[in-house]
Protein backbone atom coordinates (compact mmCIF):
# COMPACT_ATOMS: atom_id res chain seq x y z
CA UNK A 1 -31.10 17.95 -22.03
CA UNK A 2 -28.70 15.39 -20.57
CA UNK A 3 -25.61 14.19 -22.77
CA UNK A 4 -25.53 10.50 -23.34
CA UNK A 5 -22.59 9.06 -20.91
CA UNK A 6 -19.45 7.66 -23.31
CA UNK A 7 -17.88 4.28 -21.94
CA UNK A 8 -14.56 5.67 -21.58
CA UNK A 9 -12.17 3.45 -23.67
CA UNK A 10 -9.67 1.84 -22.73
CA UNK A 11 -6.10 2.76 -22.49
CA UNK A 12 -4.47 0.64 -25.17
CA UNK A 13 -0.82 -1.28 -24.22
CA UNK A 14 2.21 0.52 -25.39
CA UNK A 15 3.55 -1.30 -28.64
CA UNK A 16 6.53 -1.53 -27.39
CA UNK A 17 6.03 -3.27 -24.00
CA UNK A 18 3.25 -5.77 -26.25
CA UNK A 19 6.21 -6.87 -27.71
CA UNK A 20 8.20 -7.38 -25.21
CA UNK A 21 5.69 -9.55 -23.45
CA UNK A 22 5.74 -11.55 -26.80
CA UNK A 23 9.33 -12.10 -26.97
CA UNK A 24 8.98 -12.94 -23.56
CA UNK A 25 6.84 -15.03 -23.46
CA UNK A 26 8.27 -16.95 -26.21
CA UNK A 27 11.88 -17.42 -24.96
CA UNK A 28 10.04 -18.99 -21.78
CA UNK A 29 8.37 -21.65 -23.39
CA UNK A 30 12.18 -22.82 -24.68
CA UNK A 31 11.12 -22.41 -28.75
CA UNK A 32 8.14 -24.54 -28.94
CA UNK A 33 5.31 -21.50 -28.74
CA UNK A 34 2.91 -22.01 -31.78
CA UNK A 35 0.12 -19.73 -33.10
CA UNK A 36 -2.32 -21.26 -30.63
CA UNK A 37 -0.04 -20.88 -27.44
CA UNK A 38 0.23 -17.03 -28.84
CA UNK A 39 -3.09 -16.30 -29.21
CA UNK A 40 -4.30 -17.83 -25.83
CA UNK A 41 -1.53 -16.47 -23.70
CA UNK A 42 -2.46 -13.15 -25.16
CA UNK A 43 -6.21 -12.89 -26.09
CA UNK A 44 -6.85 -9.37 -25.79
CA UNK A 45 -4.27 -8.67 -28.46
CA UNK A 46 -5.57 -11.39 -30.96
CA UNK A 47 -9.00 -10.95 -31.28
CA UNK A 48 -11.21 -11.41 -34.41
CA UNK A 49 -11.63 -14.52 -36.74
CA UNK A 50 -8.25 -16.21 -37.67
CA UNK A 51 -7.48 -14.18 -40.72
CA UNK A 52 -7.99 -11.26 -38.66
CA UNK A 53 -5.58 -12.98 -36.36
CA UNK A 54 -3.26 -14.23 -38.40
CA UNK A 55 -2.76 -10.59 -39.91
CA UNK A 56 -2.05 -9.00 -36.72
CA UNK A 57 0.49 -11.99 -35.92
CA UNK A 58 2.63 -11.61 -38.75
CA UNK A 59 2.65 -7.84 -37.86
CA UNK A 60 4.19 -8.47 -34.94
CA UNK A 61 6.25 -10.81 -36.23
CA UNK A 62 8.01 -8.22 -38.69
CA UNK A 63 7.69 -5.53 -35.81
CA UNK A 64 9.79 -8.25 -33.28
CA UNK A 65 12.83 -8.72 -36.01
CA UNK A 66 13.28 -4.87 -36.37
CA UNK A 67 13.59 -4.63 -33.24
CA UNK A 68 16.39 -7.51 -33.12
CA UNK A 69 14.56 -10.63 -32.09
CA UNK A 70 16.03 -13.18 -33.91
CA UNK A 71 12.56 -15.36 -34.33
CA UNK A 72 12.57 -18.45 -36.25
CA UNK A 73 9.51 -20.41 -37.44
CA UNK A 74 9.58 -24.19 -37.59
CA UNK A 75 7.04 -25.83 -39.56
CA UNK A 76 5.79 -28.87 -37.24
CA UNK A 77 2.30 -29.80 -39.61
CA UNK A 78 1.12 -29.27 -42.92
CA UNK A 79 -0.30 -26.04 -41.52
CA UNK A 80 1.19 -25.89 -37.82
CA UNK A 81 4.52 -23.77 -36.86
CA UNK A 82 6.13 -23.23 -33.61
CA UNK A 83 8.29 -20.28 -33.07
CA UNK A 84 11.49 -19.46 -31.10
CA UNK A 85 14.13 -16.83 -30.47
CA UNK A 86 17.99 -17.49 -30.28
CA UNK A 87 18.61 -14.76 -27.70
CA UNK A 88 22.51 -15.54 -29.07
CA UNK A 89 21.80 -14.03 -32.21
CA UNK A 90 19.43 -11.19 -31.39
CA UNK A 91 21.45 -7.57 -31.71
CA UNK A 92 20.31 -4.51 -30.89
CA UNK A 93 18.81 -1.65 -33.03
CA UNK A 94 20.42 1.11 -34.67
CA UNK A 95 20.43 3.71 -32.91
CA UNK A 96 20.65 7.32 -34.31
CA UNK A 97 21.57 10.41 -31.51
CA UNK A 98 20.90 14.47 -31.78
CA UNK A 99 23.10 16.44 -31.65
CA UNK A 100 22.04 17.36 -28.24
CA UNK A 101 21.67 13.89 -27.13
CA UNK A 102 25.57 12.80 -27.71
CA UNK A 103 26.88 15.73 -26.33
CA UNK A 104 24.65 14.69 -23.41
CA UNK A 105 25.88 11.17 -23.39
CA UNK A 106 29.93 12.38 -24.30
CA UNK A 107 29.63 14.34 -20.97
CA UNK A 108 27.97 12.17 -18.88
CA UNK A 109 30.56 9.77 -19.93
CA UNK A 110 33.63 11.20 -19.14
CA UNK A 111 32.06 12.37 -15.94
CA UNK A 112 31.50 8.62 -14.81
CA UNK A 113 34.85 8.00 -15.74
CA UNK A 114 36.82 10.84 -14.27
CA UNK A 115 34.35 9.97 -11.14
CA UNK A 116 33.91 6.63 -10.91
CA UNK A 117 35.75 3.11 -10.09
CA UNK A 118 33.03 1.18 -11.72
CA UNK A 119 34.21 -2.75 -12.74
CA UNK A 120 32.34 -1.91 -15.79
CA UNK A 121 34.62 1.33 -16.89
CA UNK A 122 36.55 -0.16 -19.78
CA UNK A 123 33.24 -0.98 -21.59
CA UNK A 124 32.04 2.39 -20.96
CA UNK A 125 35.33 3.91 -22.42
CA UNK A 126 34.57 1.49 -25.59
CA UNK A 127 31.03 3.12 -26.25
CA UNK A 128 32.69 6.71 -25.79
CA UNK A 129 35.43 6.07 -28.75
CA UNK A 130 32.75 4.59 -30.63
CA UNK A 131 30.51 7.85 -29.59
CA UNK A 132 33.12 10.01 -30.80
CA UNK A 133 33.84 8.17 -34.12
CA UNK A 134 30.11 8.46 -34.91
CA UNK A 135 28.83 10.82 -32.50
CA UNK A 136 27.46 14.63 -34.38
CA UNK A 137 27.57 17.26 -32.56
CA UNK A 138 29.79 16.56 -29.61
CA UNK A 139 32.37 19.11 -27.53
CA UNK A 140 34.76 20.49 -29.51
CA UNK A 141 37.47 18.39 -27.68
CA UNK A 142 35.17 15.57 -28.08
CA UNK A 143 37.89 12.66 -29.08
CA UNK A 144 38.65 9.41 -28.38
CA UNK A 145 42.06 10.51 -27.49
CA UNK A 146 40.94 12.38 -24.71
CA UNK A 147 39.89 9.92 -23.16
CA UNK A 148 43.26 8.30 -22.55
CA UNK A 149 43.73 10.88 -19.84
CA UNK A 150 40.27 10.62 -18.13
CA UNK A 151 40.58 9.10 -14.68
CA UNK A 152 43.99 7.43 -12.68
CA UNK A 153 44.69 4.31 -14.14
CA UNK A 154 45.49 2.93 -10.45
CA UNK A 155 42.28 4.41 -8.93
CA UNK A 156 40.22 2.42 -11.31
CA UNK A 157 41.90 -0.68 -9.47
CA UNK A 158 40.85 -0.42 -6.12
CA UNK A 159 37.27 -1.64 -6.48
CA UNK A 160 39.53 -5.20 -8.38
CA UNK A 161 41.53 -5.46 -5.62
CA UNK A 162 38.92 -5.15 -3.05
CA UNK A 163 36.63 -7.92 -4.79
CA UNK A 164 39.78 -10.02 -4.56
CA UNK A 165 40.26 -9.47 -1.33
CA UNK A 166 36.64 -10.78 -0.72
CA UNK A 167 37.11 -13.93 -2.88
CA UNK A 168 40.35 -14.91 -1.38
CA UNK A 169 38.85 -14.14 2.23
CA UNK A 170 42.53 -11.93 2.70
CA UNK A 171 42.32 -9.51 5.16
CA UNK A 172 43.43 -5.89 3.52
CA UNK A 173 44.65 -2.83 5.00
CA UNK A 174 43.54 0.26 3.68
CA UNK A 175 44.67 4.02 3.94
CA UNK A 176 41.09 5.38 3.89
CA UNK A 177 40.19 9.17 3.92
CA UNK A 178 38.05 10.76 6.71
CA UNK A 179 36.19 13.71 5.24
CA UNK A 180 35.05 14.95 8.98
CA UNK A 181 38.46 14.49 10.37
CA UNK A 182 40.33 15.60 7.03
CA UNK A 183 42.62 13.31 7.34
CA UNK A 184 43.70 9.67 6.38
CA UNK A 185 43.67 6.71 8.79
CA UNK A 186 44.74 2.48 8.17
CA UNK A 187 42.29 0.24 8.72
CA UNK A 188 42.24 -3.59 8.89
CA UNK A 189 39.23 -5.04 7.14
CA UNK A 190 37.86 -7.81 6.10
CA UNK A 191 35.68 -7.49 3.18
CA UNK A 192 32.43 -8.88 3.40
CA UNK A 193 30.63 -7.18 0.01
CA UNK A 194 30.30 -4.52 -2.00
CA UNK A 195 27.30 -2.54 -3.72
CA UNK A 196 26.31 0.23 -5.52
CA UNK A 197 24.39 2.86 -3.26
CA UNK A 198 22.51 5.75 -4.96
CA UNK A 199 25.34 5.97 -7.75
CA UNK A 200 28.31 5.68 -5.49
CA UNK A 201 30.39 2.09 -4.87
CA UNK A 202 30.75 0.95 -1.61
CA UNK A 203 32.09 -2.13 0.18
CA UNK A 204 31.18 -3.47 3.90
CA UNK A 205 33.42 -5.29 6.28
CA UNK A 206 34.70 -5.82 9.69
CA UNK A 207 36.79 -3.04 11.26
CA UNK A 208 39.74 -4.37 13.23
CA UNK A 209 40.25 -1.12 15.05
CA UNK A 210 37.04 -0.32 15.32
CA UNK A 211 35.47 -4.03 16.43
CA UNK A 212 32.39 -3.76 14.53
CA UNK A 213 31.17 -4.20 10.81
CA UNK A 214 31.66 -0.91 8.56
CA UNK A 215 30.84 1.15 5.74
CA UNK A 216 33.47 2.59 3.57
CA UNK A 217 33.03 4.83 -0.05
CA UNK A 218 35.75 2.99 -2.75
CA UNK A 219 36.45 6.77 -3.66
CA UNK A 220 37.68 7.47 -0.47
CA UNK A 221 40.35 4.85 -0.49
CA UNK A 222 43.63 5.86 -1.12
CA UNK A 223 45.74 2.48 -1.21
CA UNK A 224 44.81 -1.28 -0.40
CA UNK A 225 47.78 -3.19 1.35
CA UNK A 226 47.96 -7.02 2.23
CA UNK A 227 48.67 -6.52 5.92
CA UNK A 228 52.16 -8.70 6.88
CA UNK A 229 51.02 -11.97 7.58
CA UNK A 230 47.35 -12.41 6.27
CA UNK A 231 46.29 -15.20 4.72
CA UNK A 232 43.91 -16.24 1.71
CA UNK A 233 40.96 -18.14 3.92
CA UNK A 234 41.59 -16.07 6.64
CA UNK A 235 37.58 -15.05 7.64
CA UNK A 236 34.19 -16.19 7.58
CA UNK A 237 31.26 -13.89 6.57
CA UNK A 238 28.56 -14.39 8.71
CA UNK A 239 25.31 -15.65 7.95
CA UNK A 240 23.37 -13.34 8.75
CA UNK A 241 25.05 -10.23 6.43
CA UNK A 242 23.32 -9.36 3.83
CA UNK A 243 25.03 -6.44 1.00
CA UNK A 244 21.44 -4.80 1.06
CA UNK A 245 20.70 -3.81 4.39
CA UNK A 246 23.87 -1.53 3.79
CA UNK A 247 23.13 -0.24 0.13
CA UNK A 248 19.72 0.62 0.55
CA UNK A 249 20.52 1.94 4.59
CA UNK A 250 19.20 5.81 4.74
CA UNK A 251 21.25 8.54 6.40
CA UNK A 252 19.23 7.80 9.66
CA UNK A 253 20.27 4.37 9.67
CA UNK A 254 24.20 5.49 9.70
CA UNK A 255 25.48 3.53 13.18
CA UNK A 256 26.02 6.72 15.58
CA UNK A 257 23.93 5.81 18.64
CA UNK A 258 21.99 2.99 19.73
CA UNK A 259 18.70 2.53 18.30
CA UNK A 260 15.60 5.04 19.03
CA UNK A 261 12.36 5.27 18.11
CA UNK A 262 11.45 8.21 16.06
CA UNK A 263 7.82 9.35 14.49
CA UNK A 264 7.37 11.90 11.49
CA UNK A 265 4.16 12.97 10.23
CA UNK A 266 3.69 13.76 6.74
CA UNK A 267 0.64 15.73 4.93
CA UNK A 268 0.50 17.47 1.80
CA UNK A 269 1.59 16.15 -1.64
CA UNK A 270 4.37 14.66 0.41
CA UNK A 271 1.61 12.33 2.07
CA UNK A 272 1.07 10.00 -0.93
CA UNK A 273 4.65 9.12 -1.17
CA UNK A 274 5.55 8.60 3.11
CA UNK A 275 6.29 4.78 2.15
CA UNK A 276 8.52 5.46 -0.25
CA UNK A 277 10.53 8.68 1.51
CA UNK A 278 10.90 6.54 4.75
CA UNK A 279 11.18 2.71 3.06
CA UNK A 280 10.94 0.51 5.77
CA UNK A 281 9.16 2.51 8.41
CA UNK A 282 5.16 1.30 9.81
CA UNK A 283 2.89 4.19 7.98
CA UNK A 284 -0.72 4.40 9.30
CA UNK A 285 -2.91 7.48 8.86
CA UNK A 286 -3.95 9.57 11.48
CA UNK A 287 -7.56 11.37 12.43
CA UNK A 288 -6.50 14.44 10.69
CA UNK A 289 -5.33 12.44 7.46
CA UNK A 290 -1.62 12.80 7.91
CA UNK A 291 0.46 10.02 6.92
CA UNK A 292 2.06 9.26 9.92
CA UNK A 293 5.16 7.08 9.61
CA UNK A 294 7.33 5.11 12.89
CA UNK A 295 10.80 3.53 12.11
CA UNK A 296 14.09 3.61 14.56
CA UNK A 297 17.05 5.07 13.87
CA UNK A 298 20.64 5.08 14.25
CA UNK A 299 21.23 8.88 13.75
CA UNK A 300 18.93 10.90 14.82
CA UNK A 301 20.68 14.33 13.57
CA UNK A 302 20.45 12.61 9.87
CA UNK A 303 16.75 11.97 10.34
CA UNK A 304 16.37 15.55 11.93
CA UNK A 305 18.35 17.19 9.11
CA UNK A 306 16.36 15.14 5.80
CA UNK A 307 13.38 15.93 7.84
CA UNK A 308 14.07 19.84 6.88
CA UNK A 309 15.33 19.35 3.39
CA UNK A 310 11.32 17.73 3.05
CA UNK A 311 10.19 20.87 3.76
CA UNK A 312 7.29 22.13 5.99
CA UNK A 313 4.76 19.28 4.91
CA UNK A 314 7.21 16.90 6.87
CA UNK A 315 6.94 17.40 10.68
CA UNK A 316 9.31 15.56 13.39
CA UNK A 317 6.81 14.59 15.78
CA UNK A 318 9.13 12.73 18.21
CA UNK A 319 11.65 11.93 20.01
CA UNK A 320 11.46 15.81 21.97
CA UNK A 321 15.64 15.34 21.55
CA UNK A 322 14.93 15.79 17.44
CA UNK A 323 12.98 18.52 17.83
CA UNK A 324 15.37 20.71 19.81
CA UNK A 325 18.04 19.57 17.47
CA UNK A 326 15.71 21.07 14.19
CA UNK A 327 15.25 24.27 16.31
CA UNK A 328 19.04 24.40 16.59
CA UNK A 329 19.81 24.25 13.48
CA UNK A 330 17.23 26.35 12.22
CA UNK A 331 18.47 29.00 14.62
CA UNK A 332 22.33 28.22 13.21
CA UNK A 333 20.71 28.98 9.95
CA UNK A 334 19.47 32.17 10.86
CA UNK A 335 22.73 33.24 12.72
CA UNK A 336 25.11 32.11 9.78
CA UNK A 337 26.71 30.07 12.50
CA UNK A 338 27.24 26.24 11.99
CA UNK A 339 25.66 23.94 14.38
């Protein structure tokens, strides 16, 4: 006997994100959205004759202003309303933490604070006290108090006076640390932008000594000077620089060496995701079904090196140069010795 086949059904939208779209769409159309405009902009979620419709409308309507929306109605007809939403006078939520999940927060916190130069860091130390006034469950140290010793006051300043800097077009000297040289070095800069790269602030900018543009890590500044004799005005940025080439630039693209074409071949689970582990590089799949993806880089060793933190379903496949460096430091690893 054969069982009947079942039309799978369909995977219904998350309330949540229904909402959302409602909201939405209703701030777009600038507070003149009425039932109509609702119910054809989102058909699948209004089905049914209108008192069918009309039920599952003022649903969503209660659902939208527990969730902060501040909707108004408008009546426009003797039976005709338009709605809008003041996104002024929306407000979040309540929202109500474990235990567990404001201890998380506490810690994460005053980790970002002790850590970070983030423009952003006196609002974060405002939700902590109000964590720690509220918060159940949190270290036993857990105070706003403590947090009046988190982080240096001055080190929190660098990122402001760097942004400065770049609005003023003033050239700035900094005392910057080299972590492969262990030791600090001035530099002449002139600031061209600043980003947020994989959780760490950075800025970009031309390198006096150096005659080219460069990256440098906020953390690893130690002091920003006005060199004797700069000027606000002082520099253009060029037209061509764009913030994003730098905060979303890969280890591989770090500026060591000219340019060189480089190939990697990925298979396994790692296949499905090449595009996204080399962003950027031409991916085309090869006769054996590898995901094989070409891109040029700046430094090779970096490529080499994230191509053996991928594992074995990640293969260098050129240049021959990357190769020998893997087996080199494969062999280092095997000696104990440090390549």
């Amino acid at each position: 006997m054969v069982a009947p086949r079942v039309k799978p059904a369909s995977t219904p939208k998350p309330t949540e994100a229904r909402l959302l779209g409602l909201a939405s769409f209703i701030l777009e159309r600038g507070g003149s959205a009425s039932r109509d405009d609702i119910y054809e902009a989102f058909p699948d979620d209004y089905r049914g004759n209108e008192l069918a419709r009309e039920k599952k409308f003022s649903r969503d309507k209660d659902a939208l202003h527990r969730l902060g929306f501040a909707l108004e109605m408008e009546q426009v007809g003797k039976n005709d309303y338009v709605y809008s939403i003041d996104p002024q006078a929306c407000i979040l939520p309540a929202i109500a933490f474990s235990p567990e999940e404001a201890a998380l927060l506490w810690t994460a916190g005053t980790a970002a604070l002790r850590l970070s130069l983030h423009p952003l860091r006196d609002e974060l130390e405002s939700a902590l006290r109000k964590l720690a006034v509220a918060g159940r469950g949190l270290p036993p140290r857990a105070s706003p108090e403590e947090l009046s010793a988190v982080a240096s006051p001055e080190g929190g300043k660098t990122l402001e006076k760097l942004i400065d800097a770049w609005e003023r077009r003033r050239r700035v000297r900094i005392r910057y640390w080299r972590v492969a040289a262990g030791e600090e070095v001035e530099r002449d800069v002139d600031v061209y932008g600043w980003a947020s790269r994989r959780g760490e602030w950075i800025f970009v900018g031309y390198c006096h000594l150096r005659k080219s543009e460069r990256l440098f890590y906020v953390s690893r500044v130690r002091e920003v000077l006005t060199p004797r004799g700069a000027k606000d005005s002082g520099y253009e940025i060029p037209a061509r620089f764009d913030i994003r080439r730098w905060s979303r630039q890969q280890i591989w693209d770090y500026e060591v060496h000219p340019p060189r074409a480089a190939v990697i071949a990925f298979r396994g689970a790692l296949a499905r995701i090449a595009k996204q582990l080399v962003p950027g590089a031409r991916v085309e799949t090869d006769e054996t079904g590898a995901r094989v993806a070409r891109l040029e880089v700046r430094n090779l060793r970096g490529l080499v090196r994230q191509a053996l933190a991928w594992g074995p379903d990640a293969e260098l496949v050129a240049p021959a140069e990357g190769r020998a460096m893997a087996l080199e430091i494969l062999d280092s690893m095997l000696t104990g010795a440090r390549p």
